[in-house]
N, C-alpha and C. Protein backbone atom coordinates (compact mmCIF):
# COMPACT_ATOMS: atom_id res chain seq x y z
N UNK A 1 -14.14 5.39 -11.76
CA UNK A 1 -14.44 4.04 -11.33
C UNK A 1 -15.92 3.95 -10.99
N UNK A 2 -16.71 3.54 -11.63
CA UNK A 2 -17.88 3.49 -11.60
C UNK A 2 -18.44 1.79 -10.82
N UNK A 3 -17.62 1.33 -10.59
CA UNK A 3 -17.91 0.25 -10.33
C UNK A 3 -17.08 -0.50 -9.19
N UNK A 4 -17.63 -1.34 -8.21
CA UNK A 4 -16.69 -1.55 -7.24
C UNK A 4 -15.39 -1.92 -7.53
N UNK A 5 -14.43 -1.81 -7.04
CA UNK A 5 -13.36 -2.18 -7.42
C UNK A 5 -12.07 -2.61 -6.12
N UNK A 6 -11.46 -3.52 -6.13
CA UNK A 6 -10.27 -3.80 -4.95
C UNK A 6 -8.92 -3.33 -5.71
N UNK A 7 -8.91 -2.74 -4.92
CA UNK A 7 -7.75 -1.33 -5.12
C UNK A 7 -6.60 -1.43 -3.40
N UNK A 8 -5.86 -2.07 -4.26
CA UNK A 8 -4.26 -1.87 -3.15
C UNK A 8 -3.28 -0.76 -3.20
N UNK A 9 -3.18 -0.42 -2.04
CA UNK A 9 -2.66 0.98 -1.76
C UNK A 9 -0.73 0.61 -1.07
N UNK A 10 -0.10 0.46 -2.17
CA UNK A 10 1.23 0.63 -0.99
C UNK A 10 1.37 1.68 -0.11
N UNK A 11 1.99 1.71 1.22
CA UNK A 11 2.26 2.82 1.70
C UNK A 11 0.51 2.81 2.56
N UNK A 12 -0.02 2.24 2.71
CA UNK A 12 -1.41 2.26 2.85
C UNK A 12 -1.33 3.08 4.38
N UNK A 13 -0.34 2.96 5.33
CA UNK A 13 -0.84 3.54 6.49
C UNK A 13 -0.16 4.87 6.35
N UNK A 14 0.92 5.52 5.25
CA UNK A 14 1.29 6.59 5.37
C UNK A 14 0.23 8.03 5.33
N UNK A 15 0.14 9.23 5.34
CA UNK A 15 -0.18 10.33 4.88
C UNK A 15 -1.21 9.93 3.41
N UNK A 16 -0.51 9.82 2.47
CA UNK A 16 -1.38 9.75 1.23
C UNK A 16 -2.08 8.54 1.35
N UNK A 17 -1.19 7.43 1.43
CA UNK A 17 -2.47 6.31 1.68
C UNK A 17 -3.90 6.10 2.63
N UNK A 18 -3.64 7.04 3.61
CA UNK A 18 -4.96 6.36 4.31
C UNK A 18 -5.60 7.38 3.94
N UNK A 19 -5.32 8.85 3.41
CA UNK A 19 -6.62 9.69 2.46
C UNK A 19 -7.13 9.03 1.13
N UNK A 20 -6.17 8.19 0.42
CA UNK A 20 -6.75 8.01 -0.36
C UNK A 20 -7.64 6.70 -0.21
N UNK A 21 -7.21 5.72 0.88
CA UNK A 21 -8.37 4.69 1.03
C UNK A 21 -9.72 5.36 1.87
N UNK A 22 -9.53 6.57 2.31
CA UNK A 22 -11.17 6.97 3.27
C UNK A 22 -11.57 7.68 1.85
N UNK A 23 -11.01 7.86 1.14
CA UNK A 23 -11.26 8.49 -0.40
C UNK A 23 -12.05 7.14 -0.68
N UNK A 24 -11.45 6.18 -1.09
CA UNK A 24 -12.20 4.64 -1.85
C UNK A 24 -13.37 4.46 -1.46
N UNK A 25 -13.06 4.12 -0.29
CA UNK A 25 -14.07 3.20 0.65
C UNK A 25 -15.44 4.20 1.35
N UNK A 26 -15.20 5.52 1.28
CA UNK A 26 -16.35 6.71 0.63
C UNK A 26 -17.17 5.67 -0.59
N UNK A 27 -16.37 5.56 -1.26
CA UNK A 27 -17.17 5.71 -2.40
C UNK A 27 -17.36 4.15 -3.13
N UNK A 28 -17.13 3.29 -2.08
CA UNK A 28 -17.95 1.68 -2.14
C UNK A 28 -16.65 0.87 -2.39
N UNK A 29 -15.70 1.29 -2.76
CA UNK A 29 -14.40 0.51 -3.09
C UNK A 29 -14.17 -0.50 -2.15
N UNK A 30 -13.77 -1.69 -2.37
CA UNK A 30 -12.77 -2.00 -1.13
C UNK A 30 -11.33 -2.28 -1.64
N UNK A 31 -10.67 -1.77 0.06
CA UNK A 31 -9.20 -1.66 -0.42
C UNK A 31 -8.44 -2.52 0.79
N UNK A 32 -7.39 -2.28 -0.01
CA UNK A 32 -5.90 -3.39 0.32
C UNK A 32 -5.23 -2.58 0.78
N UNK A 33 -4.14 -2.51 1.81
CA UNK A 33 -3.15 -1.90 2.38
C UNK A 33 -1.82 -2.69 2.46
N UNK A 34 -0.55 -2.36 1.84
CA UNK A 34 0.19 -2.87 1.67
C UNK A 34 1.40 -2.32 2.61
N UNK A 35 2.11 -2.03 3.94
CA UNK A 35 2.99 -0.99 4.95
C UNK A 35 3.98 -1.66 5.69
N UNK A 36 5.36 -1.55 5.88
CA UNK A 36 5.55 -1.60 7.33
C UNK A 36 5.27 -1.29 8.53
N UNK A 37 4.45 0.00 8.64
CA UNK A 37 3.91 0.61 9.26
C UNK A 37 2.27 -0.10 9.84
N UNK A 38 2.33 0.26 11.21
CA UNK A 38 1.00 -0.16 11.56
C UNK A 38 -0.20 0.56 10.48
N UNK A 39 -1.19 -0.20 10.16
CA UNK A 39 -2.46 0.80 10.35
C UNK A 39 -3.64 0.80 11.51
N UNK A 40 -3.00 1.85 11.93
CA UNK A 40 -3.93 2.26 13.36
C UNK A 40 -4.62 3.22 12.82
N UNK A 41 -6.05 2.94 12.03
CA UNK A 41 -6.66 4.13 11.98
C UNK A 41 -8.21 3.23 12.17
N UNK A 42 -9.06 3.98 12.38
CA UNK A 42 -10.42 3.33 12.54
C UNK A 42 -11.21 2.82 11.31
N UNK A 43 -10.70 3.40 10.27
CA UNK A 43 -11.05 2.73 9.15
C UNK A 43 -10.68 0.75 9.40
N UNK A 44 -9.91 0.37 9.78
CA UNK A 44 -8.86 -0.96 10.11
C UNK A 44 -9.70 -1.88 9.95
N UNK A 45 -11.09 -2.05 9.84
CA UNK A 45 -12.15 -2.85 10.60
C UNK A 45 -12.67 -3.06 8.42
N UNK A 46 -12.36 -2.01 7.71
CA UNK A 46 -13.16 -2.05 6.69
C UNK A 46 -11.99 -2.11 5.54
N UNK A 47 -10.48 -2.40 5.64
CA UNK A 47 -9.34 -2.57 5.63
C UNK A 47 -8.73 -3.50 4.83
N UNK A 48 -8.47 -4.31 4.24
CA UNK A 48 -7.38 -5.75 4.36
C UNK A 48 -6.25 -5.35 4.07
N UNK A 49 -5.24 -5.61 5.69
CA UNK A 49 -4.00 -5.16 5.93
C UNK A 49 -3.23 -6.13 5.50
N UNK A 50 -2.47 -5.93 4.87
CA UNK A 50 -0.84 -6.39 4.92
C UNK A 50 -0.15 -6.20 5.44
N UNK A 51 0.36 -6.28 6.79
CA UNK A 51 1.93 -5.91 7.22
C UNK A 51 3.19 -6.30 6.67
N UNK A 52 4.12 -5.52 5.54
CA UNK A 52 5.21 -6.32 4.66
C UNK A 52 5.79 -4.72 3.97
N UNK A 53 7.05 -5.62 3.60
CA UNK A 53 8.01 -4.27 3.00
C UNK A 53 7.70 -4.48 1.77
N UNK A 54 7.45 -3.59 0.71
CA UNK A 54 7.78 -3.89 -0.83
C UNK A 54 8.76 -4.01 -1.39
N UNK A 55 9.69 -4.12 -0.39
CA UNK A 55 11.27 -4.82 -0.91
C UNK A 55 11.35 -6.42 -0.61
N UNK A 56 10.35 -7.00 -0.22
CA UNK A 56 9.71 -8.39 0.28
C UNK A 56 9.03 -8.48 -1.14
N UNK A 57 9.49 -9.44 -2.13
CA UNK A 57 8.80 -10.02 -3.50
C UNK A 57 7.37 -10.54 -2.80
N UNK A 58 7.69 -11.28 -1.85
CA UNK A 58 6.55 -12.49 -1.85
C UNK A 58 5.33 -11.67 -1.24
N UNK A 59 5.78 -10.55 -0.22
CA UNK A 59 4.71 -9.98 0.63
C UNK A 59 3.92 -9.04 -0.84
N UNK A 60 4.44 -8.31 -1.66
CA UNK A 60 3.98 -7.94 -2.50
C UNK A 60 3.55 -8.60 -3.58
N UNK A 61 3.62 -9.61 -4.04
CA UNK A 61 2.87 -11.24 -4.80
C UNK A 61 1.52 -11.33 -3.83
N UNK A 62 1.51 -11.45 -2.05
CA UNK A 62 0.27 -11.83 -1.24
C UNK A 62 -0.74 -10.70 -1.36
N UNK A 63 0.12 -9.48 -1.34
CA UNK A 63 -0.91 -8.40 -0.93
C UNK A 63 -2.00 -7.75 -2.51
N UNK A 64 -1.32 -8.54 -3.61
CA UNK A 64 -1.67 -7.97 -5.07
C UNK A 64 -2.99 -9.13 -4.99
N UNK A 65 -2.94 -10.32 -4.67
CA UNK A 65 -4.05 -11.45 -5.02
C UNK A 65 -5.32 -10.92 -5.17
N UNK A 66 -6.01 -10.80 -6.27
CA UNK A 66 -7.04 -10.35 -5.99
C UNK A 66 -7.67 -9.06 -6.42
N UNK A 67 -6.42 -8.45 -6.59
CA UNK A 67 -6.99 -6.97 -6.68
C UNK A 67 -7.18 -6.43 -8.26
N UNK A 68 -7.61 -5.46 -8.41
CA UNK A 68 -8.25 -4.96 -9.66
C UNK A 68 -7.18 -4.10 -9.86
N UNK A 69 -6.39 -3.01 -9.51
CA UNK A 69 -5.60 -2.07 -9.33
C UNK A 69 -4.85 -1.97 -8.51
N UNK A 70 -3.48 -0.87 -8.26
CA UNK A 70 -2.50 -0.94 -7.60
C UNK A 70 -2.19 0.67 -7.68
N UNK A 71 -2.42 1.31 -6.64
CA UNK A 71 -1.91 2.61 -6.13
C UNK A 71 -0.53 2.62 -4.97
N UNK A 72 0.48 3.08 -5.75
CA UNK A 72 2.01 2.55 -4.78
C UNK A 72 2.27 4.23 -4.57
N UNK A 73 2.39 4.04 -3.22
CA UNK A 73 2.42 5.29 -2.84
C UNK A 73 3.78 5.38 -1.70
N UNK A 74 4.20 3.94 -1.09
CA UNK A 74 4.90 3.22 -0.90
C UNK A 74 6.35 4.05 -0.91
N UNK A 75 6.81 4.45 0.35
CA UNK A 75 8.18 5.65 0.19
C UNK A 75 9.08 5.52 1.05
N UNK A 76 10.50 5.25 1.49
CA UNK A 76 11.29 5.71 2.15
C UNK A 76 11.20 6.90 2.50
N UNK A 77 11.04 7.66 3.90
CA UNK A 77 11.23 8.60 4.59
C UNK A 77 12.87 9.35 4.41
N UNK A 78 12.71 10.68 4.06
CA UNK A 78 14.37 11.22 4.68
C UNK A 78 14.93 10.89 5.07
N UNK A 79 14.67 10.71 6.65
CA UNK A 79 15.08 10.33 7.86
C UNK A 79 15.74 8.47 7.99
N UNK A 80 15.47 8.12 7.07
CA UNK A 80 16.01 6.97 6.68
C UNK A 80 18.06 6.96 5.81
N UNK A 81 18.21 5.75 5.89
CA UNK A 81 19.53 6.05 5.50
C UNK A 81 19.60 5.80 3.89
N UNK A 82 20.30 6.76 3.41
CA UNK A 82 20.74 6.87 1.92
C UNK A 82 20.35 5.25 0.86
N UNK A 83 20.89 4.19 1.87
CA UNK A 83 20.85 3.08 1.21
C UNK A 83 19.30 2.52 1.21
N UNK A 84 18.99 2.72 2.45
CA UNK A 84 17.27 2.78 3.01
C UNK A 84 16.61 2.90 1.81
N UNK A 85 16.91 4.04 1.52
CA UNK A 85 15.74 5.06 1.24
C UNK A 85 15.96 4.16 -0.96
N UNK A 86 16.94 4.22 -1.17
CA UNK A 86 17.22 3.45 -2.54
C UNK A 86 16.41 2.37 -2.54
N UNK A 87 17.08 1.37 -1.45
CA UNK A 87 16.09 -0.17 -1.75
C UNK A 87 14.56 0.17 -1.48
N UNK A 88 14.00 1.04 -1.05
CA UNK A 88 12.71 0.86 -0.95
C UNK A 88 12.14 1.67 -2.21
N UNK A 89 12.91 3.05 -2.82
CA UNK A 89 11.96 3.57 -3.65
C UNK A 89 12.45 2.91 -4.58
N UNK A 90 13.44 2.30 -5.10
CA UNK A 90 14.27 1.81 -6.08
C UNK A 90 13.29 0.11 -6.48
N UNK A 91 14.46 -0.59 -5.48
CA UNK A 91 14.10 -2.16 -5.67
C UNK A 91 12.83 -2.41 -5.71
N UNK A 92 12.19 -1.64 -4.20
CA UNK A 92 10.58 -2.00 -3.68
C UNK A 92 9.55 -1.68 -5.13
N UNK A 93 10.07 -0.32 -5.65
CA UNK A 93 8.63 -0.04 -6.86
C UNK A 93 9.19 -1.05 -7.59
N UNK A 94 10.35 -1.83 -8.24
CA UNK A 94 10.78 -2.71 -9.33
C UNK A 94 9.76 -3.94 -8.87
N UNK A 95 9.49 -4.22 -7.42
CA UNK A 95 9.01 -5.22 -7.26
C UNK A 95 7.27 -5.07 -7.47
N UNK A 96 6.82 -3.87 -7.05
CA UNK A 96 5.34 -3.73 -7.25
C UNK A 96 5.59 -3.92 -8.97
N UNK A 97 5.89 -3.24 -10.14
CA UNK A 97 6.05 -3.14 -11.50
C UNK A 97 5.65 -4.73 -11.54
N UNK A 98 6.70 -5.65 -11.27
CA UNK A 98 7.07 -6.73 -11.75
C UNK A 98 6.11 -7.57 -11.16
């Protein structure tokens, strides 16, 4: 990517997402965060958060506006229940795709 680019990160406040946005935004990007999850990190300020599930069509329609690319990183946890964990890696990526 040689060139700036707005790059949305599902999963943006998990583990992989917020390395890979201090990864971007290193390197002039600006990025999108797409989570249920807070992002509490200090990056937040250089950010544009979404708070929304990607099993939410519309929150994932708001959080795409705009952007050049789409990194879905976006995961049901274990610790979640069987059905949990389906609609989010299942339905939720059908909805980023679509």
């Amino acid at each position: 990517m040689s060139e700036s680019k707005t790059v949305l990160i599902t999963g943006g406040a998990g583990f992989l997402g917020i390395n890979l946005a201090r990864y971007l935004l290193a390197r002039g990007h600006r990025v999108v965060s797409l989570d249920i999850a807070d992002f509490d990190y200090p990056e937040r300020d250089r950010v544009v958060i979404h708070k929304g599930d990607i099993r939410d069509r519309a929150a994932v329609d708001r959080a795409m506006q705009g952007v050049d690319m789409v990194v879905h990183t976006a995961a049901a946890l274990p610790l979640y229940s069987e059905a949990d964990i389906f609609s989010t890696d299942i339905d939720g990526t059908r909805n980023v795709f679509e």
